[in-house]
Protein backbone atom coordinates (compact mmCIF):
# COMPACT_ATOMS: atom_id res chain seq x y z
CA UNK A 1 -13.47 26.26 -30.40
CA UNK A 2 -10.99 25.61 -33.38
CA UNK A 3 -11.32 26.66 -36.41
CA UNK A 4 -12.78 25.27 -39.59
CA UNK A 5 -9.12 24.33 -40.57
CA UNK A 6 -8.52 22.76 -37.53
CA UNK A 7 -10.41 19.74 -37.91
CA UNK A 8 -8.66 18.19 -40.28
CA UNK A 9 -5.55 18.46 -38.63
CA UNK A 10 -3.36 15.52 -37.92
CA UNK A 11 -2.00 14.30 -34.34
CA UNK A 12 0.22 12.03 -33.18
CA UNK A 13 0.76 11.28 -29.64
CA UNK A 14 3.54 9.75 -28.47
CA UNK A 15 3.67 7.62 -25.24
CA UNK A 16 2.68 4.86 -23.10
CA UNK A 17 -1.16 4.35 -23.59
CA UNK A 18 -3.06 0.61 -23.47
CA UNK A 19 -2.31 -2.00 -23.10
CA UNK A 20 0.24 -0.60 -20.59
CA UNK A 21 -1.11 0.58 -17.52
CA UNK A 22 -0.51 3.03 -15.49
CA UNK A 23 -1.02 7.04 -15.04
CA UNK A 24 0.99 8.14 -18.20
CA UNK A 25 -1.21 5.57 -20.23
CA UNK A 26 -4.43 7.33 -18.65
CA UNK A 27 -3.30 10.48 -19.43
CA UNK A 28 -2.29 9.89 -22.37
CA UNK A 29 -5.58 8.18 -23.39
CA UNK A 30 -7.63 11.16 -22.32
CA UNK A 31 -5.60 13.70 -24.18
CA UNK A 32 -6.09 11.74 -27.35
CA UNK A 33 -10.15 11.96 -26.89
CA UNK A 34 -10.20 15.40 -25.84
CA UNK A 35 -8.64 16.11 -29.30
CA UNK A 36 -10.72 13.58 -31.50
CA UNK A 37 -13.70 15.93 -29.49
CA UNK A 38 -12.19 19.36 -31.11
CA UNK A 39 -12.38 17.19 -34.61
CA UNK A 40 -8.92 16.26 -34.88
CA UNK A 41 -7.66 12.40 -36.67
CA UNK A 42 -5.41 11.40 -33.55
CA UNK A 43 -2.94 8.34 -33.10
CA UNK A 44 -1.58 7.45 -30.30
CA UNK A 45 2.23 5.56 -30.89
CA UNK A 46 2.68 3.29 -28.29
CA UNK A 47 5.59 0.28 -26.99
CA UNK A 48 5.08 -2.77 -28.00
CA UNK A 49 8.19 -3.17 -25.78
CA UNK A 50 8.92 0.04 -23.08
CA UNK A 51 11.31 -1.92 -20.59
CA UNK A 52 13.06 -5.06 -20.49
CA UNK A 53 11.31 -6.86 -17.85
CA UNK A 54 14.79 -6.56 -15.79
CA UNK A 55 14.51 -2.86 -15.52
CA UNK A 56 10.80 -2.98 -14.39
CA UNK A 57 10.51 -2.44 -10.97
CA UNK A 58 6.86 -4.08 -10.94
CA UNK A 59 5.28 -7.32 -11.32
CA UNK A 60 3.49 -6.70 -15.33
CA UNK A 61 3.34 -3.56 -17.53
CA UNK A 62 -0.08 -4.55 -19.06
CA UNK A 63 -3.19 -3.56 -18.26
CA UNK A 64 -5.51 -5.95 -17.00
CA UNK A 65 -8.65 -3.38 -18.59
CA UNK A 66 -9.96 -3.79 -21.85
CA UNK A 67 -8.96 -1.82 -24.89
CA UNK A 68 -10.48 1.87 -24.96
CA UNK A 69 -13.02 2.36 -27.35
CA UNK A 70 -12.87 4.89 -29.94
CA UNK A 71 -8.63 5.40 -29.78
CA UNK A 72 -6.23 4.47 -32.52
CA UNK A 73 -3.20 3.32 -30.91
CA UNK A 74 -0.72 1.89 -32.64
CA UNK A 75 1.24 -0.54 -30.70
CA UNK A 76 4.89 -0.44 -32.35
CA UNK A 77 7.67 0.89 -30.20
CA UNK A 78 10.67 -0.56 -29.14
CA UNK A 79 12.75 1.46 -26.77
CA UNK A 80 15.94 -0.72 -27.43
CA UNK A 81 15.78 -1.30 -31.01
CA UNK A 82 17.04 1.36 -33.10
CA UNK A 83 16.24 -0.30 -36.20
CA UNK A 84 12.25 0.18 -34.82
CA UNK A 85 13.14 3.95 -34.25
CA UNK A 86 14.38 4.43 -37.68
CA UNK A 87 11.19 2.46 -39.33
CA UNK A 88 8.65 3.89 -36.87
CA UNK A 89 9.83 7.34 -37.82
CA UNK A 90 10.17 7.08 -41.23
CA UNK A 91 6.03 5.83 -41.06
CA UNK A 92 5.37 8.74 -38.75
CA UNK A 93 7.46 10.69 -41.51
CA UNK A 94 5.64 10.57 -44.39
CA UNK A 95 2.41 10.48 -42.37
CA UNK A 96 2.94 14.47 -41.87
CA UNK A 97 0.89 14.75 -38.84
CA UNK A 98 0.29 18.62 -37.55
CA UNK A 99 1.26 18.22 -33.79
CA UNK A 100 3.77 15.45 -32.74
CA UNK A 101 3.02 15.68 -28.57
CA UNK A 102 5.82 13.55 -26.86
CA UNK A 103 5.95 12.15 -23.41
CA UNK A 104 9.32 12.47 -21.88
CA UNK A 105 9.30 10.94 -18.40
CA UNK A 106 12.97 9.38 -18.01
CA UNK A 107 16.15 9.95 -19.76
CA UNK A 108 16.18 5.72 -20.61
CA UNK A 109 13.53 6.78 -23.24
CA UNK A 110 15.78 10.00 -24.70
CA UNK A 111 17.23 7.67 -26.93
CA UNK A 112 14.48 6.11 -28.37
CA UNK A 113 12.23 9.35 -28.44
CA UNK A 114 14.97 11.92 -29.74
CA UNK A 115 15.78 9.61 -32.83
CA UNK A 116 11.99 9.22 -33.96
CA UNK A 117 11.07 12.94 -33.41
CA UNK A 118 13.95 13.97 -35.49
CA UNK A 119 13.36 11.20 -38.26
CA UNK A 120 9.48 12.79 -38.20
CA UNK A 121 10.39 16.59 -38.01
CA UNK A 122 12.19 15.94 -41.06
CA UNK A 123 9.31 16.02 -43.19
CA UNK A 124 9.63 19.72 -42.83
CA UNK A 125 6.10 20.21 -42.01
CA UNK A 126 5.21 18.20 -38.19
CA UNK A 127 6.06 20.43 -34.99
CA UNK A 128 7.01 18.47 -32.32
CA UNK A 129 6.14 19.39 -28.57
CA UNK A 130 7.40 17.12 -25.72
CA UNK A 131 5.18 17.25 -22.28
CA UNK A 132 8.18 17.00 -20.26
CA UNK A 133 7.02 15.25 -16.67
CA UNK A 134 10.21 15.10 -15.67
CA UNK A 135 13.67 16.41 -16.53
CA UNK A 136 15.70 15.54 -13.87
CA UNK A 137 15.01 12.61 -12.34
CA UNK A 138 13.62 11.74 -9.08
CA UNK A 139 16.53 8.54 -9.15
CA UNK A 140 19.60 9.45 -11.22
CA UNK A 141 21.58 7.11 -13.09
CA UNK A 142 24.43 7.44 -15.29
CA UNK A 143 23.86 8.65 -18.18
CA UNK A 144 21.03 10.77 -17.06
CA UNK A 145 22.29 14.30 -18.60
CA UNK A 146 23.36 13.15 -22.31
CA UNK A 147 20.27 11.40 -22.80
CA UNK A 148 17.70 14.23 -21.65
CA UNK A 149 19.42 16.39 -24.05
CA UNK A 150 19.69 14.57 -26.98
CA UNK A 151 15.52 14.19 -26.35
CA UNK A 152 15.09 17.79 -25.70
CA UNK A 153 17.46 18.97 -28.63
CA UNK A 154 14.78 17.09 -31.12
CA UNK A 155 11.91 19.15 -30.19
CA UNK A 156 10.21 22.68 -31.14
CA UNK A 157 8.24 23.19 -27.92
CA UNK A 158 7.62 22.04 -24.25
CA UNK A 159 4.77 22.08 -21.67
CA UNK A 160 5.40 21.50 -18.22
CA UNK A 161 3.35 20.49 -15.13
CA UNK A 162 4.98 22.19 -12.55
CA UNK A 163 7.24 25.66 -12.28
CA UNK A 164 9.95 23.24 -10.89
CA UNK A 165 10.22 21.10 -14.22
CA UNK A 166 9.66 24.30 -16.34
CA UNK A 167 13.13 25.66 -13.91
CA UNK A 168 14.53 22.07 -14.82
CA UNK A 169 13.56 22.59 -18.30
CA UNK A 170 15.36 26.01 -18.95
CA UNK A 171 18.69 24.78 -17.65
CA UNK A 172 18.66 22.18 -20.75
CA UNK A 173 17.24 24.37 -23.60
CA UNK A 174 17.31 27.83 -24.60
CA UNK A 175 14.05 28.31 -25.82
CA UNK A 176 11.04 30.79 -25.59
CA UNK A 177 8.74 27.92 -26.38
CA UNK A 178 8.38 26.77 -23.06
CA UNK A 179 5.30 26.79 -20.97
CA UNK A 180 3.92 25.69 -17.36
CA UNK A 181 0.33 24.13 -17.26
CA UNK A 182 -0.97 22.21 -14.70
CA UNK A 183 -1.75 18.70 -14.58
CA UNK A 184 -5.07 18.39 -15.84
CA UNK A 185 -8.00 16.10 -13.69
CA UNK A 186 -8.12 12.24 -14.43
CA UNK A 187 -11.90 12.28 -15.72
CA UNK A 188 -11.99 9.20 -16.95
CA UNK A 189 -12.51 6.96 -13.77
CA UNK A 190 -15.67 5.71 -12.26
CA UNK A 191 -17.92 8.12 -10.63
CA UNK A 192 -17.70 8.23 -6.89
CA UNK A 193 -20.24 5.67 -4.95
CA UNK A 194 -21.15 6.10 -1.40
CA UNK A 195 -18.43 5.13 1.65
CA UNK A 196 -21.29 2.14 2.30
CA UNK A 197 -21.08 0.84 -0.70
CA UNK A 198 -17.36 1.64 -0.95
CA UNK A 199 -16.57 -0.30 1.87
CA UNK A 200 -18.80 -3.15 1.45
CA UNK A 201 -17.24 -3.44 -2.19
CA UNK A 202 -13.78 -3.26 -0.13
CA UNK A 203 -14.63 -5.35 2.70
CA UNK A 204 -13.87 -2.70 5.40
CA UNK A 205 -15.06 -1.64 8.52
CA UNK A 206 -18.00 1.20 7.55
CA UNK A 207 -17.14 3.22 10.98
CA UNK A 208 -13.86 3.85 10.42
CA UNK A 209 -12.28 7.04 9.18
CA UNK A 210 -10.14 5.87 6.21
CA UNK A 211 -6.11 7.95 5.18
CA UNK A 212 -5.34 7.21 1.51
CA UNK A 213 -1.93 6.62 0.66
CA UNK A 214 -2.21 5.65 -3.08
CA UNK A 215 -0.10 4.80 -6.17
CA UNK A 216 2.52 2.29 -6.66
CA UNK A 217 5.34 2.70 -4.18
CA UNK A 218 9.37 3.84 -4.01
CA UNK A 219 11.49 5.92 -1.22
CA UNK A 220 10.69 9.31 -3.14
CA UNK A 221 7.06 9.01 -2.16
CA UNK A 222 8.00 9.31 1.75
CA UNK A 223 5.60 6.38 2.61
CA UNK A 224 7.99 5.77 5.75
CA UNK A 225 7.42 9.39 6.83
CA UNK A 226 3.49 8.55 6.73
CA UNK A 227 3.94 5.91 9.12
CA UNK A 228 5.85 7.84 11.08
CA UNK A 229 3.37 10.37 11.89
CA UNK A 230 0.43 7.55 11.55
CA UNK A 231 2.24 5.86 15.05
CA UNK A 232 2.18 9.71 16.76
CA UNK A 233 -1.62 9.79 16.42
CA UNK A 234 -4.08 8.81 18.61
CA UNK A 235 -5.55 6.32 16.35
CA UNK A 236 -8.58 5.21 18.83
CA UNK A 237 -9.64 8.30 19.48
CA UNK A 238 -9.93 9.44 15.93
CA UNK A 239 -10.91 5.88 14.84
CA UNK A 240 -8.54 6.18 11.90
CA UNK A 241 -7.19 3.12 9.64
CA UNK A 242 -4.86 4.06 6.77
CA UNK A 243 -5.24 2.97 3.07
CA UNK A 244 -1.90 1.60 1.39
CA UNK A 245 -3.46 0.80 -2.53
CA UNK A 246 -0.53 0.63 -4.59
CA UNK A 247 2.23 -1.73 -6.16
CA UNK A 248 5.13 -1.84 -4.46
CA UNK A 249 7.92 -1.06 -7.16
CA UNK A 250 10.51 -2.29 -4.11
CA UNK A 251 11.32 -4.25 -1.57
CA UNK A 252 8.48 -4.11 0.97
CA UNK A 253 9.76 -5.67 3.58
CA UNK A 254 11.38 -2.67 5.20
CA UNK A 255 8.22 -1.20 5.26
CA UNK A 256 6.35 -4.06 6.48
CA UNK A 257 9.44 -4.15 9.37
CA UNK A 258 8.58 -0.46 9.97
CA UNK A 259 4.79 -0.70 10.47
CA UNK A 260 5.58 -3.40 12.96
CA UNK A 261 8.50 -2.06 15.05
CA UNK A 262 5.96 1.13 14.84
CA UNK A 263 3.35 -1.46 15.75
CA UNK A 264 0.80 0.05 13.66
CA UNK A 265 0.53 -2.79 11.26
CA UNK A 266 -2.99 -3.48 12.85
CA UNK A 267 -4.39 -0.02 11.88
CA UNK A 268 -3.45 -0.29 8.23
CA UNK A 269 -5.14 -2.17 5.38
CA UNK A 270 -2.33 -2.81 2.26
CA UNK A 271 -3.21 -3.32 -1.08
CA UNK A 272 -0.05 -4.41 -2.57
CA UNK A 273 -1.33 -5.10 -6.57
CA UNK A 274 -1.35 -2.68 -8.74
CA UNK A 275 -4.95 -0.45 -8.59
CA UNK A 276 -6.57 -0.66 -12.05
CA UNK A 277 -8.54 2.42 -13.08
CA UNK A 278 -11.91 0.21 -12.90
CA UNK A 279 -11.26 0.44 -9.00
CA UNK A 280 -10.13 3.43 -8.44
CA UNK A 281 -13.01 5.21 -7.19
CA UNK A 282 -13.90 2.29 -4.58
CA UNK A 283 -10.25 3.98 -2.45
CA UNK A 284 -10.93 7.06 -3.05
CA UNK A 285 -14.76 6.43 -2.26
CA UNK A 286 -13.68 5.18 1.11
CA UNK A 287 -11.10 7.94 1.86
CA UNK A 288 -11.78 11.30 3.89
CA UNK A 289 -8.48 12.60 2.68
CA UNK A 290 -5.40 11.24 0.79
CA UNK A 291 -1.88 11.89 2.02
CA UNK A 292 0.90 12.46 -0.26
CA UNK A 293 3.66 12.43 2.33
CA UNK A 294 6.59 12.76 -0.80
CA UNK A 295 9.82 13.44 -0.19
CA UNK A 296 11.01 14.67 -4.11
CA UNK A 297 8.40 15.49 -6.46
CA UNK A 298 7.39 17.70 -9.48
CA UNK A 299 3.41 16.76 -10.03
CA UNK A 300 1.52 14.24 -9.35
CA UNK A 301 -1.43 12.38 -11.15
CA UNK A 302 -2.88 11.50 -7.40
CA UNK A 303 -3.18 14.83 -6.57
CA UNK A 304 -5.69 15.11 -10.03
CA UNK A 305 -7.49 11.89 -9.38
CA UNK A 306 -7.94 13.63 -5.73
CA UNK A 307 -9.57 16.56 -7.20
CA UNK A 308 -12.05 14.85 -9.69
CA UNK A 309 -13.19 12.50 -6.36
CA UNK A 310 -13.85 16.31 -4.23
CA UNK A 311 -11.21 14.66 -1.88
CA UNK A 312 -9.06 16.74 0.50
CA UNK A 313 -5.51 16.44 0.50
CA UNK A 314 -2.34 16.42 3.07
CA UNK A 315 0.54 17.39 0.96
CA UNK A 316 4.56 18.18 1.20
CA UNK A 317 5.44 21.43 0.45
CA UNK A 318 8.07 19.67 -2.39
CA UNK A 319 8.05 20.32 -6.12
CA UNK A 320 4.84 21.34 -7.87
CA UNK A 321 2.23 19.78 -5.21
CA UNK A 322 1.89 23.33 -3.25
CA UNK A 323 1.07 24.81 -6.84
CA UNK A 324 -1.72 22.61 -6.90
CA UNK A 325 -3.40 22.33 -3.17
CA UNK A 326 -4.14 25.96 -1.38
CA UNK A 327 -3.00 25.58 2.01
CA UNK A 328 -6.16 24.59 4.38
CA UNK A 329 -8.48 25.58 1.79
CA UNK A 330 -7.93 21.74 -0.39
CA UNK A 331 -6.23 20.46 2.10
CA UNK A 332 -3.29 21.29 4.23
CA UNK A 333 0.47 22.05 2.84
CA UNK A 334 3.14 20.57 5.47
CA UNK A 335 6.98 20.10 5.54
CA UNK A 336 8.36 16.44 4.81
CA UNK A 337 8.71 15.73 8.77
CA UNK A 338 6.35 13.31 10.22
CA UNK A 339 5.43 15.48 13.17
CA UNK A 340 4.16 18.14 10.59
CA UNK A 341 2.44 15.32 9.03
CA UNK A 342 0.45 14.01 12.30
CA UNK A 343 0.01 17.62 13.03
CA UNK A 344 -2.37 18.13 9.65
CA UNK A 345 -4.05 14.73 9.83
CA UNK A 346 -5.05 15.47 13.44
CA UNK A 347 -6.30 18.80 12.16
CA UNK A 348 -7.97 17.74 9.37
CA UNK A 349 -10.42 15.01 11.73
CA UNK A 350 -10.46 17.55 14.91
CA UNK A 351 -11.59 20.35 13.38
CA UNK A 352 -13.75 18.08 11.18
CA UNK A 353 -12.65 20.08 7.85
CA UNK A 354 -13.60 17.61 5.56
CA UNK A 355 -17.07 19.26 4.14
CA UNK A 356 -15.23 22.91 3.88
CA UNK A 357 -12.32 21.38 2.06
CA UNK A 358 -14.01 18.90 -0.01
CA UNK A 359 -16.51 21.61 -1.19
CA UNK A 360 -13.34 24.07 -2.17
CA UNK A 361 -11.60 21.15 -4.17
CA UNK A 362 -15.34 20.74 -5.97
CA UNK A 363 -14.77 24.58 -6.82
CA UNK A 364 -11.22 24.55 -7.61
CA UNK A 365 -10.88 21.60 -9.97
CA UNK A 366 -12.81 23.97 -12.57
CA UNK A 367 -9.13 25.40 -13.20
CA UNK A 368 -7.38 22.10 -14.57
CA UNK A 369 -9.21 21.42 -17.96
CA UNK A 370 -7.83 19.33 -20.54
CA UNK A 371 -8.67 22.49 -22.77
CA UNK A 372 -6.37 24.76 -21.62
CA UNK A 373 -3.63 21.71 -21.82
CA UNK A 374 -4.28 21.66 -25.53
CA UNK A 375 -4.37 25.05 -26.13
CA UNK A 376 -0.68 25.50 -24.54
CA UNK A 377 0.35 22.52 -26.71
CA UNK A 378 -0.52 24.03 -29.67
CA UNK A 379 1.23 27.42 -28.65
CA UNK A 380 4.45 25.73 -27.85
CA UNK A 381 4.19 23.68 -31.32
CA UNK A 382 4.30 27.73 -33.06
CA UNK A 383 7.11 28.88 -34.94
């Protein structure tokens, strides 16, 4: 518990958060109420404009959810006006919140975040911690270096998700105020339902065991490896389909050329719009076990919104995703090749694991609390 003090401190969160959609928005969104629930007056800045519609890869940025009850958000950025950064930060300025948490997530936003947390540091009196998600990027672009440091430079503190972003992280800053903490669970989704009513809702076969591949789509996440190994199974005998639910954020038709050339287009079911939370659980419902086949990653939110569902997971051993799945105790840990790939699935259904693992991941999800996220924010934001 936090002090007396505490409770009247101020935060201010800044990120993506409703109405854009997505996992950052989630996250964010959570974070703010698990601080308003230690007592604390929390805003959350967000974009009225975060890309140009040119640079977005996907078909909207807005939520198609309703508003989140009990959040202040403000809805004011513009990440390509510098005229907003200056008045945005000279509101958050004389504001003096406590805690200024930052999301950094690409170095197209260093720009636009570095200016405003050094306009609101200014005041002499707000610490400013950035949850770094990524420093390098999983697709570089020019640029790329001189705008990650210019963010980082701005800031007091960082907390990072993975040991391979906090060794990212230490190669930009020299700082002591740097800490690893692990993505904590999505709790904020629908509760599970049964697979009946899961696959009614759906409009899927009920006898069918159901792969999840979910989240939007692009080459780092290694969805072409995952058909790959999909077309060395013996799909009848296991009576397996495969779940695509996610937004492609490119072009799908090499994948859709794939799947047929693989001819396994029969034994897959694509959702190609983007997955709002409000049916999340239906997929993961569904699902024995979700496959993250990724080729370059540091964390992932799917491997969170795994754990809160007691799902199983097939990982690659890339990035921070071992850190977070014990090898064939949550699920199975495999190199980025597809015949590694087939090799776990078929293990997983054989030796009918599903129970053992899904009742470890129940256990083991007690370790990511959103608790122990705020507590390293606030010991990165010390002097």
């Amino acid at each position: 518990m936090q002090k007396k003090q505490d409770t009247e401190r101020k935060v201010l969160i800044i990120g993506p958060a409703w109405p854009l959609r997505g996992g950052l928005s989630t996250y964010n969104q959570i974070l703010a109420n698990e601080f308003q629930k230690q007592g604390f007056k929390v805003t959350i800045l967000t974009f009225k404009l975060q890309y140009p519609n040119f640079l977005f890869p996907g078909k909207t940025q807005y939520s198609s959810d309703p508003a989140p009850e009990g959040l202040n958000i403000d809805v004011k950025l513009n990440s390509i006006n510098p005229f907003n950064w200056i008045f945005t930060g000279l509101k958050y300025r004389n504001q003096k919140p406590d805690l200024v948490i930052i999301r950094y997530w690409l170095p197209f936003m260093g720009p636009c975040l570095g200016t405003i947390g050094r306009i609101i540091k200014s005041n002499g009196k707000s610490r400013l911690v950035a949850i770094t998600d990524n420093v390098i990027p999983h697709e570089k672009r020019f640029g790329d270096t001189i705008f990650t440091k210019y963010f980082l430079d701005a800031c007091h503190g960082f907390v990072a998700m993975s040991k391979s972003v906090l060794a990212d992280l230490n190669k930009f800053v020299n700082t002591k105020n740097s800490f690893y903490n692990p993505h904590p669970i999505y709790n904020s989704f629908k509760p599970s339902i049964s697979k009946f009513e899961a696959c009614q809702t759906l409009k899927i076969e009920l006898n069918k065991n159901y792969l999840l591949f979910f989240g939007f789509i692009r080459a780092y996440k290694g969805l072409d490896l995952l058909f790959e190994a999909f077309a060395k199974l013996d799909r009848q005998k296991l009576n397996l389909n495969l779940i695509v639910a996610g937004e492609f954020y490119e072009d799908e038709k090499p994948y859709l050329e794939l799947a047929n050339k693989l001819k396994i287009e029969s034994d897959i079911l694509f959702y190609k719009d983007f997955i709002p939370d409000s049916d999340v659980h239906l997929f993961f419902s569904a699902a024995d076990v979700t496959v993250q086949p990724y080729k370059d990653a540091t964390q992932s939110g799917v491997t969170q919104v795994a754990y809160f569902y007691n799902k199983p997971m097939i990982v690659t051993n890339i990035g921070g995703l071992p850190e977070l799945v014990a090898n064939n105790q949550a699920g199975f840990v495999v190199n980025k090749n597809s015949e590694e790939i087939a090799h776990a699935i078929d293990k997983f259904y054989v030796e009918k694991c599903a129970n053992r693992m899904g009742d470890f991941v129940k256990q083991e999800k007690e370790k990511y609390g959103w608790d122990k996220m705020i507590d390293s924010l606030w010991k990165a934001a010390k002097k």
